[in-house]
N, C-alpha and C. Protein backbone atom coordinates (compact mmCIF):
# COMPACT_ATOMS: atom_id res chain seq x y z
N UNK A 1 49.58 -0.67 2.27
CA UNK A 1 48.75 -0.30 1.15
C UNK A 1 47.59 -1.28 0.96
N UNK A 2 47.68 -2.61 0.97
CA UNK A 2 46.71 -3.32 0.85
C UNK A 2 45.87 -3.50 2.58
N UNK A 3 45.85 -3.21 3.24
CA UNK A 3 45.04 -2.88 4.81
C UNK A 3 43.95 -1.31 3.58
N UNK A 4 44.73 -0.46 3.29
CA UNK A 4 44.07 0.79 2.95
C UNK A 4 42.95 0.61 1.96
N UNK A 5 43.71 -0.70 0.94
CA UNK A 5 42.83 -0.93 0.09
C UNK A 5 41.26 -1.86 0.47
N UNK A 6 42.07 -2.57 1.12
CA UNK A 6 41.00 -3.50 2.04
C UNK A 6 39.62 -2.78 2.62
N UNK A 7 40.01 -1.98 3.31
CA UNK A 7 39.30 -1.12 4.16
C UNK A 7 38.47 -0.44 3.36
N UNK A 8 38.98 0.01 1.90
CA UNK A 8 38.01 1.24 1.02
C UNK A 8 37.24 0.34 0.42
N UNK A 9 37.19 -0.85 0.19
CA UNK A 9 36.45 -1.64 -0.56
C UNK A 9 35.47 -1.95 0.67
N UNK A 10 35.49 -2.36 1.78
CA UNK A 10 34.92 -2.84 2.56
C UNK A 10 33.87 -1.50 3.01
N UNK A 11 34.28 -0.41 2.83
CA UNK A 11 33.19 0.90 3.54
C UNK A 11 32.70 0.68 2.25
N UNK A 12 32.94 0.40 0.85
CA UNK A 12 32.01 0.70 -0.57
C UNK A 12 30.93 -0.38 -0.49
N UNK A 13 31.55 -1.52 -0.18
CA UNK A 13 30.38 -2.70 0.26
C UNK A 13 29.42 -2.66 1.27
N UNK A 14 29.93 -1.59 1.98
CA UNK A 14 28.64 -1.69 3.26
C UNK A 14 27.67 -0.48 2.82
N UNK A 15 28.32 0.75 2.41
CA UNK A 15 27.38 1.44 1.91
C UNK A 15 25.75 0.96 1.02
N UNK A 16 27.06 -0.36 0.11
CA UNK A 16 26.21 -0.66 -0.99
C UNK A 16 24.70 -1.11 -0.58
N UNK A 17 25.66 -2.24 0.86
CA UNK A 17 24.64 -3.17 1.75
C UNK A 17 23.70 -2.65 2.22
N UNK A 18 23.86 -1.21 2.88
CA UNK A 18 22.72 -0.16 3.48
C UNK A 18 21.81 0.30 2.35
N UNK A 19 22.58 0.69 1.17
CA UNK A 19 21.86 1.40 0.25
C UNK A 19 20.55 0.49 -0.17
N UNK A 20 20.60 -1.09 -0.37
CA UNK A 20 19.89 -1.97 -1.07
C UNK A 20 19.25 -2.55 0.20
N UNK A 21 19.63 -2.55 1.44
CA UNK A 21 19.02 -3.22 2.30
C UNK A 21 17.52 -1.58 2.76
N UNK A 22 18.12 -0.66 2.57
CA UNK A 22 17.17 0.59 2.61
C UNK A 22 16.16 0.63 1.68
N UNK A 23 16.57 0.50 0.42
CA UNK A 23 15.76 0.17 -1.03
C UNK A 23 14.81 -0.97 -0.89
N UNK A 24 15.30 -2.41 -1.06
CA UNK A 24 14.49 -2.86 -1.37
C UNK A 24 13.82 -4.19 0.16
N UNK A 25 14.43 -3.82 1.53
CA UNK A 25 14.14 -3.89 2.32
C UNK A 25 13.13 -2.96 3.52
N UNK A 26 13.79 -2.50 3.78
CA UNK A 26 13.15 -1.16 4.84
C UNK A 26 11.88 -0.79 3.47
N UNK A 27 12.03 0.45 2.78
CA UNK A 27 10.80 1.05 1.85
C UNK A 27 9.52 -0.12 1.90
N UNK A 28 10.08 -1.14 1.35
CA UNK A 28 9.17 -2.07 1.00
C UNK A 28 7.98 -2.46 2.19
N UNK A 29 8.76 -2.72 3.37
CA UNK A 29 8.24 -3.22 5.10
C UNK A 29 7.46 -2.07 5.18
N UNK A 30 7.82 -0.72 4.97
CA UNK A 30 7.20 0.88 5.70
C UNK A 30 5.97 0.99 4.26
N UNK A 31 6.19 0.11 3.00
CA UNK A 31 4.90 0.44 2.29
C UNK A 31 3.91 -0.58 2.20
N UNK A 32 4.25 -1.65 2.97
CA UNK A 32 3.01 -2.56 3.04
C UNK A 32 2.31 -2.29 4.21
N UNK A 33 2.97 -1.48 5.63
CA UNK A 33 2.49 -1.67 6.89
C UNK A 33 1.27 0.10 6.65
N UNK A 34 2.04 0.48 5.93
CA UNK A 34 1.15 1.88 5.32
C UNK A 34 -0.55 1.11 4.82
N UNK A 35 0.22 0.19 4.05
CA UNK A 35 -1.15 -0.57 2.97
C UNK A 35 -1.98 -0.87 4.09
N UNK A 36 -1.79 -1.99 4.65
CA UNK A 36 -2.24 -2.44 6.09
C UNK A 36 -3.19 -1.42 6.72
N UNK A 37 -2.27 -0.42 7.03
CA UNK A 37 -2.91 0.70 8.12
C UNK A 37 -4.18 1.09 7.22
N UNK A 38 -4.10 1.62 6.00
CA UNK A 38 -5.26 2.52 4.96
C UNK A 38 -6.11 0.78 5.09
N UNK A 39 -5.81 -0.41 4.51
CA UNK A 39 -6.92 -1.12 5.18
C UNK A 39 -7.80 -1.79 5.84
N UNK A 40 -7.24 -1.36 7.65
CA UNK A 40 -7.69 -0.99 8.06
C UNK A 40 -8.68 0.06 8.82
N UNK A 41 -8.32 0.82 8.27
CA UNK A 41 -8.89 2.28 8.48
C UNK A 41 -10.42 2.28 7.82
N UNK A 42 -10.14 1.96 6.05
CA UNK A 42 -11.00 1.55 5.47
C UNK A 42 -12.04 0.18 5.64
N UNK A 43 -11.32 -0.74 6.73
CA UNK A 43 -12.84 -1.65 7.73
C UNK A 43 -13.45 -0.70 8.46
N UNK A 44 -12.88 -0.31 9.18
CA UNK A 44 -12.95 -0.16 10.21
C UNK A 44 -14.04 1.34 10.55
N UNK A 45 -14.04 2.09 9.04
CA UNK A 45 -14.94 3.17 8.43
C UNK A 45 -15.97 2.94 7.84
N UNK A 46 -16.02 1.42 7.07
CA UNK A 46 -17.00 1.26 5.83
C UNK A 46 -17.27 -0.02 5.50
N UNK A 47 -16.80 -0.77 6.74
CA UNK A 47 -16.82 -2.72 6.94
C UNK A 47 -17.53 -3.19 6.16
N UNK A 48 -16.90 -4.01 4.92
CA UNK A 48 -17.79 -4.54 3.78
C UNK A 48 -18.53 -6.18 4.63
N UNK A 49 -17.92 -6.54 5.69
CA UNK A 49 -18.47 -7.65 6.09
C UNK A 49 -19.62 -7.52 6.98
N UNK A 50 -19.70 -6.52 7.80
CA UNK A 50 -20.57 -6.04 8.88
C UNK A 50 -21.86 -5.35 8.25
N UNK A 51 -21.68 -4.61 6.77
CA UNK A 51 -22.28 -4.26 6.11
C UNK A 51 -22.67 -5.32 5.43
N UNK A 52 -22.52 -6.32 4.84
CA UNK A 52 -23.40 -7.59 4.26
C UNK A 52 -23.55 -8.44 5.72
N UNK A 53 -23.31 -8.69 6.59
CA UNK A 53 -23.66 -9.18 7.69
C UNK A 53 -25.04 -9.01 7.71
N UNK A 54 -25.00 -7.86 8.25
CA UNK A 54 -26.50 -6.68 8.83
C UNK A 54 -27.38 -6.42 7.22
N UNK A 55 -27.04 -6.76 6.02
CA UNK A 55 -27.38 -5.59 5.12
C UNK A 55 -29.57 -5.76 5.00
N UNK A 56 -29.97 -6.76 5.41
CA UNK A 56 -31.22 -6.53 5.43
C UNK A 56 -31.77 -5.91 7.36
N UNK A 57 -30.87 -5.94 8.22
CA UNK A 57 -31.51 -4.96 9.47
C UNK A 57 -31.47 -3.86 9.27
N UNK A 58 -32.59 -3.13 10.51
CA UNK A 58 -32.94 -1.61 10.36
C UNK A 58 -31.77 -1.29 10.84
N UNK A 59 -31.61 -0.02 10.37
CA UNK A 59 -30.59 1.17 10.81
C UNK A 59 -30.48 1.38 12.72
N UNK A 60 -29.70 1.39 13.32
CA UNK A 60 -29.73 1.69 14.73
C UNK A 60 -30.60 0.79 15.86
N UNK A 61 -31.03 -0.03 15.10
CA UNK A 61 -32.40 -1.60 15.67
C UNK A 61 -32.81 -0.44 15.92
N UNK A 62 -33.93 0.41 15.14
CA UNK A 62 -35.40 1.00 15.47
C UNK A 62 -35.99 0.35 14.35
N UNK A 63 -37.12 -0.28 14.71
CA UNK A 63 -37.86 -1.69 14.13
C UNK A 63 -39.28 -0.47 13.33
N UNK A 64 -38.76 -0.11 12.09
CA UNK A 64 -40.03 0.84 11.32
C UNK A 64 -39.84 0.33 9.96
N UNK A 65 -40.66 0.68 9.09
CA UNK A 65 -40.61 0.34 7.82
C UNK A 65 -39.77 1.22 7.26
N UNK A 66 -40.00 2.56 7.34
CA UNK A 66 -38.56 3.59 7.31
C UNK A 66 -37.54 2.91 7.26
N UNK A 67 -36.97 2.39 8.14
CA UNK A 67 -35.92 2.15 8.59
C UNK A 67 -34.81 1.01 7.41
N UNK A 68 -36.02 -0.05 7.35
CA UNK A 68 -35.86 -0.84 6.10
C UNK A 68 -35.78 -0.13 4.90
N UNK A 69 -35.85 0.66 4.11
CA UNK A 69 -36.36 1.45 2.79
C UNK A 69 -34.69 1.98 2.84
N UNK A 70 -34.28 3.05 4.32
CA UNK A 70 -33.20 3.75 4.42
C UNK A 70 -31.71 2.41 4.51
N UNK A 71 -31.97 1.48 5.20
CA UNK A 71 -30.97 0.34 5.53
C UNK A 71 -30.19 -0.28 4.07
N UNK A 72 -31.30 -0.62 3.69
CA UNK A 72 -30.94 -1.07 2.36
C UNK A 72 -30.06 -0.53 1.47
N UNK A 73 -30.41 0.82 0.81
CA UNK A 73 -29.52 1.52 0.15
C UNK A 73 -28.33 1.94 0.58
N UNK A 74 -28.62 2.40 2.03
CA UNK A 74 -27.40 2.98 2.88
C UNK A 74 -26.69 2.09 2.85
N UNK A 75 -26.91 0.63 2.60
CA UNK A 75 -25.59 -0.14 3.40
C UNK A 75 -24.83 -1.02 1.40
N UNK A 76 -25.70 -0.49 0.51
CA UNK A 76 -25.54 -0.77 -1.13
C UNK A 76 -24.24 -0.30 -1.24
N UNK A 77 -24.64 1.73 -0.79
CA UNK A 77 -23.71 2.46 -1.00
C UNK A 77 -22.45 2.52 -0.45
N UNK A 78 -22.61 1.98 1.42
CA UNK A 78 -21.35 1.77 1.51
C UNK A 78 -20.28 0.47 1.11
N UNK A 79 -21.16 -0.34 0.93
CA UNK A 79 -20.44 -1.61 0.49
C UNK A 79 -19.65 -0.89 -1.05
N UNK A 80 -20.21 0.12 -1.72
CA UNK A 80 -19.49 0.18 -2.59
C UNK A 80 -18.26 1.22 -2.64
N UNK A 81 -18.54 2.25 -1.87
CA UNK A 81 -17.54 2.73 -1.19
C UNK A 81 -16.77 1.97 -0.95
N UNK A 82 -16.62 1.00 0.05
CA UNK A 82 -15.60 0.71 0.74
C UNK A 82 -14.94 -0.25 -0.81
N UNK A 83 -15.21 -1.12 -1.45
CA UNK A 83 -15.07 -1.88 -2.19
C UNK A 83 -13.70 -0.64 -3.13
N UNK A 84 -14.61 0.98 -3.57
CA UNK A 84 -13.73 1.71 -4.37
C UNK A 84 -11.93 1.80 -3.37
N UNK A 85 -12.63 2.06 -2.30
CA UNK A 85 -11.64 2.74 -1.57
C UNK A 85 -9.95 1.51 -1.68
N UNK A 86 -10.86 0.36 -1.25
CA UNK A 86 -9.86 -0.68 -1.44
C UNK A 86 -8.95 -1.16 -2.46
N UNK A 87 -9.86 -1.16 -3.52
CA UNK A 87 -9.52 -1.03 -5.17
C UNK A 87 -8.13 0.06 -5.40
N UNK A 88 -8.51 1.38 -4.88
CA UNK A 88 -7.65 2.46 -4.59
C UNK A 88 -6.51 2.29 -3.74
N UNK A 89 -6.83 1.82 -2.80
CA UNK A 89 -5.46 1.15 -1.85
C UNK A 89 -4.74 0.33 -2.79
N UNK A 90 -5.21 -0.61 -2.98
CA UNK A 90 -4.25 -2.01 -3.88
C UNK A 90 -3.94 -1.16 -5.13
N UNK A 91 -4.63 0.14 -5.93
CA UNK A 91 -3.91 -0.04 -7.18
C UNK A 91 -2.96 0.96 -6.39
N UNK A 92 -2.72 1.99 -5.89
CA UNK A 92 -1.51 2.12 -5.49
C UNK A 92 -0.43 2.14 -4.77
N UNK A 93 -0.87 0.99 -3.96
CA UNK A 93 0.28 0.21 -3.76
C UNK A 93 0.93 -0.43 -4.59
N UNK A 94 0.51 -1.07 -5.78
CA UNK A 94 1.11 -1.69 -6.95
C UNK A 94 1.68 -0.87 -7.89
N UNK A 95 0.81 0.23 -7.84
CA UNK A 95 1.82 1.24 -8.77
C UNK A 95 3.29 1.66 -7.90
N UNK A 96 3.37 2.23 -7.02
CA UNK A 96 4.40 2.11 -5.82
C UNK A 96 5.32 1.05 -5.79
N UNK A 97 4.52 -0.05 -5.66
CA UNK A 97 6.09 -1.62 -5.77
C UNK A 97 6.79 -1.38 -7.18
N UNK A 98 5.56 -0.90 -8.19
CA UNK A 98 6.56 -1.64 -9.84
C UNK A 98 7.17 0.05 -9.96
N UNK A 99 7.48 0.81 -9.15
CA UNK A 99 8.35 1.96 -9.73
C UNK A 99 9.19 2.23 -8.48
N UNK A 100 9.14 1.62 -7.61
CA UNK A 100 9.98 1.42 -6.76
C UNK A 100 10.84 0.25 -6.83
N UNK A 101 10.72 -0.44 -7.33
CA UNK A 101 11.70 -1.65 -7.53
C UNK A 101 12.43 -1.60 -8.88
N UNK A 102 11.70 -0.76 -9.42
CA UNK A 102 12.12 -0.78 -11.39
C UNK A 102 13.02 0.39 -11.21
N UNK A 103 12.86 1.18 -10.83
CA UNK A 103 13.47 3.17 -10.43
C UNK A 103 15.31 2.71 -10.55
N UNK A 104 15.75 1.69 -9.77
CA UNK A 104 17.35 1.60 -9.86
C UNK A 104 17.40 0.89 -11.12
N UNK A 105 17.04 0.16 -12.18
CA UNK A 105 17.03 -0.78 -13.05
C UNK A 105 16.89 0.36 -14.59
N UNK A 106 16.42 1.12 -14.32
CA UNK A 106 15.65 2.16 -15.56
C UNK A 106 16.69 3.54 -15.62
N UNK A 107 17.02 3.95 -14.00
CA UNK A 107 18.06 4.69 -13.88
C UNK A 107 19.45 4.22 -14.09
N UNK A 108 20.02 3.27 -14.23
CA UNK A 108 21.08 2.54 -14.50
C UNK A 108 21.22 2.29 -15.80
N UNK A 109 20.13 1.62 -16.58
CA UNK A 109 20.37 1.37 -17.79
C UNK A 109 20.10 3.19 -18.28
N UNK A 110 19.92 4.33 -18.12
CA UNK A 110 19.67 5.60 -19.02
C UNK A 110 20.93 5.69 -18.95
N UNK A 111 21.80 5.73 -17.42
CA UNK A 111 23.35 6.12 -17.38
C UNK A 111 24.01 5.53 -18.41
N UNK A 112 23.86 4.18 -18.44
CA UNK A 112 24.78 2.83 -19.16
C UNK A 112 24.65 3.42 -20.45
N UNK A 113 23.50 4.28 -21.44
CA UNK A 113 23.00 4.25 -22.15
C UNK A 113 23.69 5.83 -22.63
N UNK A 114 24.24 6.94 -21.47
CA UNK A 114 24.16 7.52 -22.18
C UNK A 114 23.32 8.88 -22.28
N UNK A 115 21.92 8.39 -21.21
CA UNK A 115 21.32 9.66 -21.74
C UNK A 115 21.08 10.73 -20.45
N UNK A 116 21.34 10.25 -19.57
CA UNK A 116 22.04 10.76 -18.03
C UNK A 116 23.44 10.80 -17.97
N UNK A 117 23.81 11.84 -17.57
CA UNK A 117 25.12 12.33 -17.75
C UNK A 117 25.72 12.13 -18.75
């Protein structure tokens, strides 16, 4: 009887171990490498450094006054683009961590509480 008991406690502990090592391990790794990927994507589309690098050269090095007039703004707008886009990445990723980490803490205390089940 106590081998049987042993054993049921020991599959409830590993579950537990998977359940929390899935939660707040694994999710966490697969939502920062997500973050990562979107910013990169977002250099790599709208490079805020390459864009203030360059931001007074002509467009394509064709050396016109055109070119200057169009450079300028074009590279205003993407610097601010990219700036939104990033802004957008980080706020939700942060919205994502604080309801992903809070989600077992909020669901536990409604049970404890009463108003789940």
């Amino acid at each position: 009887m106590q081998i049987l008991i042993k054993n049921l406690i020991n599959e409830i502990l590993q579950d537990f171990y998977i359940f929390f090592k899935f939660w707040f391990y694994d999710f966490l790794r697969y939502i920062f490498n997500e973050y990562t990927k979107n910013f990169l994507i977002i250099e790599k589309k709208f490079s805020i450094r390459l864009n203030i690098k360059y931001f007074f050269a002509p467009l394509y090095g064709i050396k016109g006054i055109e070119t200057y007039f169009y450079a300028i703004p074009l590279r205003i707008i993407l610097i601010f683009i990219s700036v939104f886009l990033h802004l957008i990445n980080t706020f939700t990723l942060v919205l994502i961590l604080l309801f992903w980490i809070s989600a077992p803490f909020i669901i536990s205390y409604l049970i404890y509480n009463g108003k789940i089940f």
